[in-house]
N, C-alpha and C. Protein backbone atom coordinates (compact mmCIF):
# COMPACT_ATOMS: atom_id res chain seq x y z
N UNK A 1 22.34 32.39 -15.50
CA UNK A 1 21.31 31.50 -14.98
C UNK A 1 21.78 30.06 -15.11
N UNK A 2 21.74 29.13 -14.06
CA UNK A 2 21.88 27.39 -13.95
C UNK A 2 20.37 26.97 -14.18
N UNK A 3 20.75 26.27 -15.42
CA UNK A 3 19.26 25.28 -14.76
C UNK A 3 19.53 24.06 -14.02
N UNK A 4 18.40 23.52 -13.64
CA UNK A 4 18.68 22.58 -12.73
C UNK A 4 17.79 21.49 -12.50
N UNK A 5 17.59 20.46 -12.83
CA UNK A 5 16.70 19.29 -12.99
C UNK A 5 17.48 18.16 -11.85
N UNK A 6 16.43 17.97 -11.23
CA UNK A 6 16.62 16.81 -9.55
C UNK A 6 15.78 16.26 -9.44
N UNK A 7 15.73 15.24 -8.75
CA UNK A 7 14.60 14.23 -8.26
C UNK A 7 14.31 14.48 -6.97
N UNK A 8 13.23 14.76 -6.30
CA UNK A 8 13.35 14.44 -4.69
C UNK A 8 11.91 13.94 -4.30
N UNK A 9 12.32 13.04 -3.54
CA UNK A 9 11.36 12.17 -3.29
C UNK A 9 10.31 12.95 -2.06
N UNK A 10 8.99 12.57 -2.17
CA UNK A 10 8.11 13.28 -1.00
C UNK A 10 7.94 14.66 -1.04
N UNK A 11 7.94 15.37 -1.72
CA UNK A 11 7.46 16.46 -2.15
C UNK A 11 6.20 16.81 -1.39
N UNK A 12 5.14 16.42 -2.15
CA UNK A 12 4.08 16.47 -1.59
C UNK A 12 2.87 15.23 -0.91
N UNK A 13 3.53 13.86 -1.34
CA UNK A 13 3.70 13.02 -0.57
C UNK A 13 4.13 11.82 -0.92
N UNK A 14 4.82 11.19 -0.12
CA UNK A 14 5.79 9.87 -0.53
C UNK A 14 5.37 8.82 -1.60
N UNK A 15 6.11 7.91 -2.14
CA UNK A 15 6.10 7.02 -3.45
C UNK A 15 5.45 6.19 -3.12
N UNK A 16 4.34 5.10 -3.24
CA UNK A 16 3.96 4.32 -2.67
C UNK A 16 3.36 2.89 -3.85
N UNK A 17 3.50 1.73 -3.84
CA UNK A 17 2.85 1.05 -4.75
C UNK A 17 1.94 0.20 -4.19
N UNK A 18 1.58 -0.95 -4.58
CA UNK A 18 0.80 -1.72 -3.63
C UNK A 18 0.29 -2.62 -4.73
N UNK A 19 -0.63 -3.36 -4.33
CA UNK A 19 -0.95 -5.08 -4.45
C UNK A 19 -2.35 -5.01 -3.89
N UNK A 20 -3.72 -5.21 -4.20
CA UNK A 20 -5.11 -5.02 -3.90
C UNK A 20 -5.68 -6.54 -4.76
N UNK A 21 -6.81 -7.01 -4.11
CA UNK A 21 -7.27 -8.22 -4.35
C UNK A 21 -8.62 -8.48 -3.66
N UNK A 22 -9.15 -9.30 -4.28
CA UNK A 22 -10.25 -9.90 -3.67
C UNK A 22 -10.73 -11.02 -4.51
N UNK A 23 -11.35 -11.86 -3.51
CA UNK A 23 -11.74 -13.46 -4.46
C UNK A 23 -13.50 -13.51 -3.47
N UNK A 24 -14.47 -13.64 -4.43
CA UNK A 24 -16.01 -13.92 -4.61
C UNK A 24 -15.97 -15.17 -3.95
N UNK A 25 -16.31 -15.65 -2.54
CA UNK A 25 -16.52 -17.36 -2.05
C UNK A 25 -17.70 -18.04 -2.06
N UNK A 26 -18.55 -17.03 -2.56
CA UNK A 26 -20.39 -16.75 -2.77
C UNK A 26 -20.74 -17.23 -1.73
N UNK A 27 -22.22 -17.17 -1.44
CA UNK A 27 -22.99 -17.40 -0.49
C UNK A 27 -22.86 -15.71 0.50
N UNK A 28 -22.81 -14.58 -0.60
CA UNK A 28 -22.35 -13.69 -0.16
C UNK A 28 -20.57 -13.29 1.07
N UNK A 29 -19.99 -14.18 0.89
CA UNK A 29 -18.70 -14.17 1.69
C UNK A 29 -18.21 -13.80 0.42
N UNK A 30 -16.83 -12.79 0.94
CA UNK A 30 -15.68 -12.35 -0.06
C UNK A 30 -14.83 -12.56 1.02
N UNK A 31 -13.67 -12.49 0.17
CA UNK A 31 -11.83 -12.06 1.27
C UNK A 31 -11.01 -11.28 0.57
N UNK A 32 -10.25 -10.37 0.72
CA UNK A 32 -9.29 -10.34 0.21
C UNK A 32 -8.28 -8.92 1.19
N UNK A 33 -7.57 -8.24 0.11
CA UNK A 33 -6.15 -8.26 0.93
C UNK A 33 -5.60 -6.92 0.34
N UNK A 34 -4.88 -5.81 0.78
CA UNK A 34 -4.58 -4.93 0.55
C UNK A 34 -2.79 -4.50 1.35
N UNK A 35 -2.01 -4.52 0.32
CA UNK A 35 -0.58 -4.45 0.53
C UNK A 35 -0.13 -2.72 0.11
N UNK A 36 0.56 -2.59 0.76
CA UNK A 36 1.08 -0.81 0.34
C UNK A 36 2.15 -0.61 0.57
N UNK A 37 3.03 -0.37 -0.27
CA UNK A 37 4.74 -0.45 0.51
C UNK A 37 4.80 1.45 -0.05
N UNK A 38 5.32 2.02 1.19
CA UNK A 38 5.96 3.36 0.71
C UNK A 38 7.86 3.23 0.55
N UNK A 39 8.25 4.29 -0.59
CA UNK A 39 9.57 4.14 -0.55
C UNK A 39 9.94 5.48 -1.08
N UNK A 40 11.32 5.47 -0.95
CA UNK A 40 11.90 7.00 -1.54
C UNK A 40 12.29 6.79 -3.00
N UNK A 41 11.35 7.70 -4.05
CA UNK A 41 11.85 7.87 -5.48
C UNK A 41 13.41 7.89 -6.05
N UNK A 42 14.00 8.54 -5.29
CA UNK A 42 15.24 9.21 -5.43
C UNK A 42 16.06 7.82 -5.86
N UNK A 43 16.40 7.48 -3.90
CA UNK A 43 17.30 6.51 -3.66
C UNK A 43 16.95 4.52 -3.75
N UNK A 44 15.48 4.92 -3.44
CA UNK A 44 15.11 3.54 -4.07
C UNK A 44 15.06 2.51 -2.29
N UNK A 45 15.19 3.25 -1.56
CA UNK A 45 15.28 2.98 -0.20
C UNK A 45 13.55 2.66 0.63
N UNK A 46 13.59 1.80 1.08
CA UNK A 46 12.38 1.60 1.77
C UNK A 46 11.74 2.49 2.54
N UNK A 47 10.21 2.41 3.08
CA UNK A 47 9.74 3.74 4.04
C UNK A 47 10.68 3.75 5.13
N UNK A 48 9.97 4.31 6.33
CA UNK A 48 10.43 4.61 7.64
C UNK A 48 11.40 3.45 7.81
N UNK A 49 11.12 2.07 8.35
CA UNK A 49 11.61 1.28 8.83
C UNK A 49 12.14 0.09 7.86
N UNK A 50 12.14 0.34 6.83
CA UNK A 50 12.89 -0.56 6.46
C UNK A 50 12.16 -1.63 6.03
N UNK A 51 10.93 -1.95 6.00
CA UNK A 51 10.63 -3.25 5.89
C UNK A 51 9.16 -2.82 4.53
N UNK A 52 8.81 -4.25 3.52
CA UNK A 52 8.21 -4.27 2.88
C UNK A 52 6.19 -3.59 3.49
N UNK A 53 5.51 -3.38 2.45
CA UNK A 53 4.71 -3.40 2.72
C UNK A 53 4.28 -2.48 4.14
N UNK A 54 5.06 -1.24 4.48
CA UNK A 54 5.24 -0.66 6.04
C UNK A 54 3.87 0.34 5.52
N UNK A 55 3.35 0.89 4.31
CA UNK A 55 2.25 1.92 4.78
C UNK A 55 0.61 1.27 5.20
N UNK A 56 0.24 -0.10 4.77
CA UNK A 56 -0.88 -0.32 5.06
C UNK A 56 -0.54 -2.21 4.16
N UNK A 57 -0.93 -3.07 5.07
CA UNK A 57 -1.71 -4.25 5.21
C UNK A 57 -2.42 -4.90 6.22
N UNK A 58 -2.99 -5.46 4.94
CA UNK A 58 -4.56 -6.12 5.85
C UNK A 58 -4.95 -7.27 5.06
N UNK A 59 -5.87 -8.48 5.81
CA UNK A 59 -6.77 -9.30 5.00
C UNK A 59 -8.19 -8.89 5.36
N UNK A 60 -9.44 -9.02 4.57
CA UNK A 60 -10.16 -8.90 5.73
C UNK A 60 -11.04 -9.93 4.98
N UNK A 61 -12.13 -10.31 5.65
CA UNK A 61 -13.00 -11.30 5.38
C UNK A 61 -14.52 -10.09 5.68
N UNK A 62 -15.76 -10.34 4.02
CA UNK A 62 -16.75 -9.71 4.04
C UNK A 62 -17.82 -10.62 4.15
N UNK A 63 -18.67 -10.65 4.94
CA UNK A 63 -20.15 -10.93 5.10
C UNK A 63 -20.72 -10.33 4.69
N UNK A 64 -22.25 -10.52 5.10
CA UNK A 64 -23.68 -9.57 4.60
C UNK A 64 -23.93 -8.93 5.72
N UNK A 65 -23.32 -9.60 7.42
CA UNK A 65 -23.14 -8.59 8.30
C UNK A 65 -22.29 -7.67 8.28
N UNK A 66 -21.21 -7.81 7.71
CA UNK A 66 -20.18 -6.56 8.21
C UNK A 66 -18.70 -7.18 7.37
N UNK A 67 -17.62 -6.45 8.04
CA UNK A 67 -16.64 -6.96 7.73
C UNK A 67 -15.57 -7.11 8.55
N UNK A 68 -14.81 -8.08 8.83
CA UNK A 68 -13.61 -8.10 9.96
C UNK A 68 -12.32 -8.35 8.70
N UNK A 69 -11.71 -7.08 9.88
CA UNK A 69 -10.35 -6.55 9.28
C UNK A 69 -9.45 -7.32 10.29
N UNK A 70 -7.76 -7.65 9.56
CA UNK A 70 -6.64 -8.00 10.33
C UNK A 70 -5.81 -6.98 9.78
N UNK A 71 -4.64 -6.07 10.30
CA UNK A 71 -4.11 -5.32 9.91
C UNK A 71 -2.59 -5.80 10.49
């Protein structure tokens, strides 16, 4: 028998970290901001394309009507 101990990245689903925020402007207004970078465990290599922050950003700005997202 070999044993055998490996790393592999995405298994059951990819590495991901991220950066989440928000700042209170009162008068009921908020803002804030949500960053998500996916990458491979293994090799240390960025998601799909190569670039920071590729699974999810956004700012959005909250009212008491609603909220508008920029993605």
């Amino acid at each position: 028998a070999v044993d055998k101990l490996e790393l592999k990245s995405g298994i059951q689903a990819g590495s991901r970290w991220g950066l989440k925020g928000t700042e209170d402007l009162g008068n009921g207004l908020s803002v804030g901001f949500i960053l998500e970078n996916g990458s491979s465990s293994d090799s240390g290599a960025l998601g799909k394309d190569g670039s920071i922050f590729n699974r999810e950003s956004q700012i959005y700005l909250k009212t008491r009507f609603g909220t508008s997202r920029l993605a």
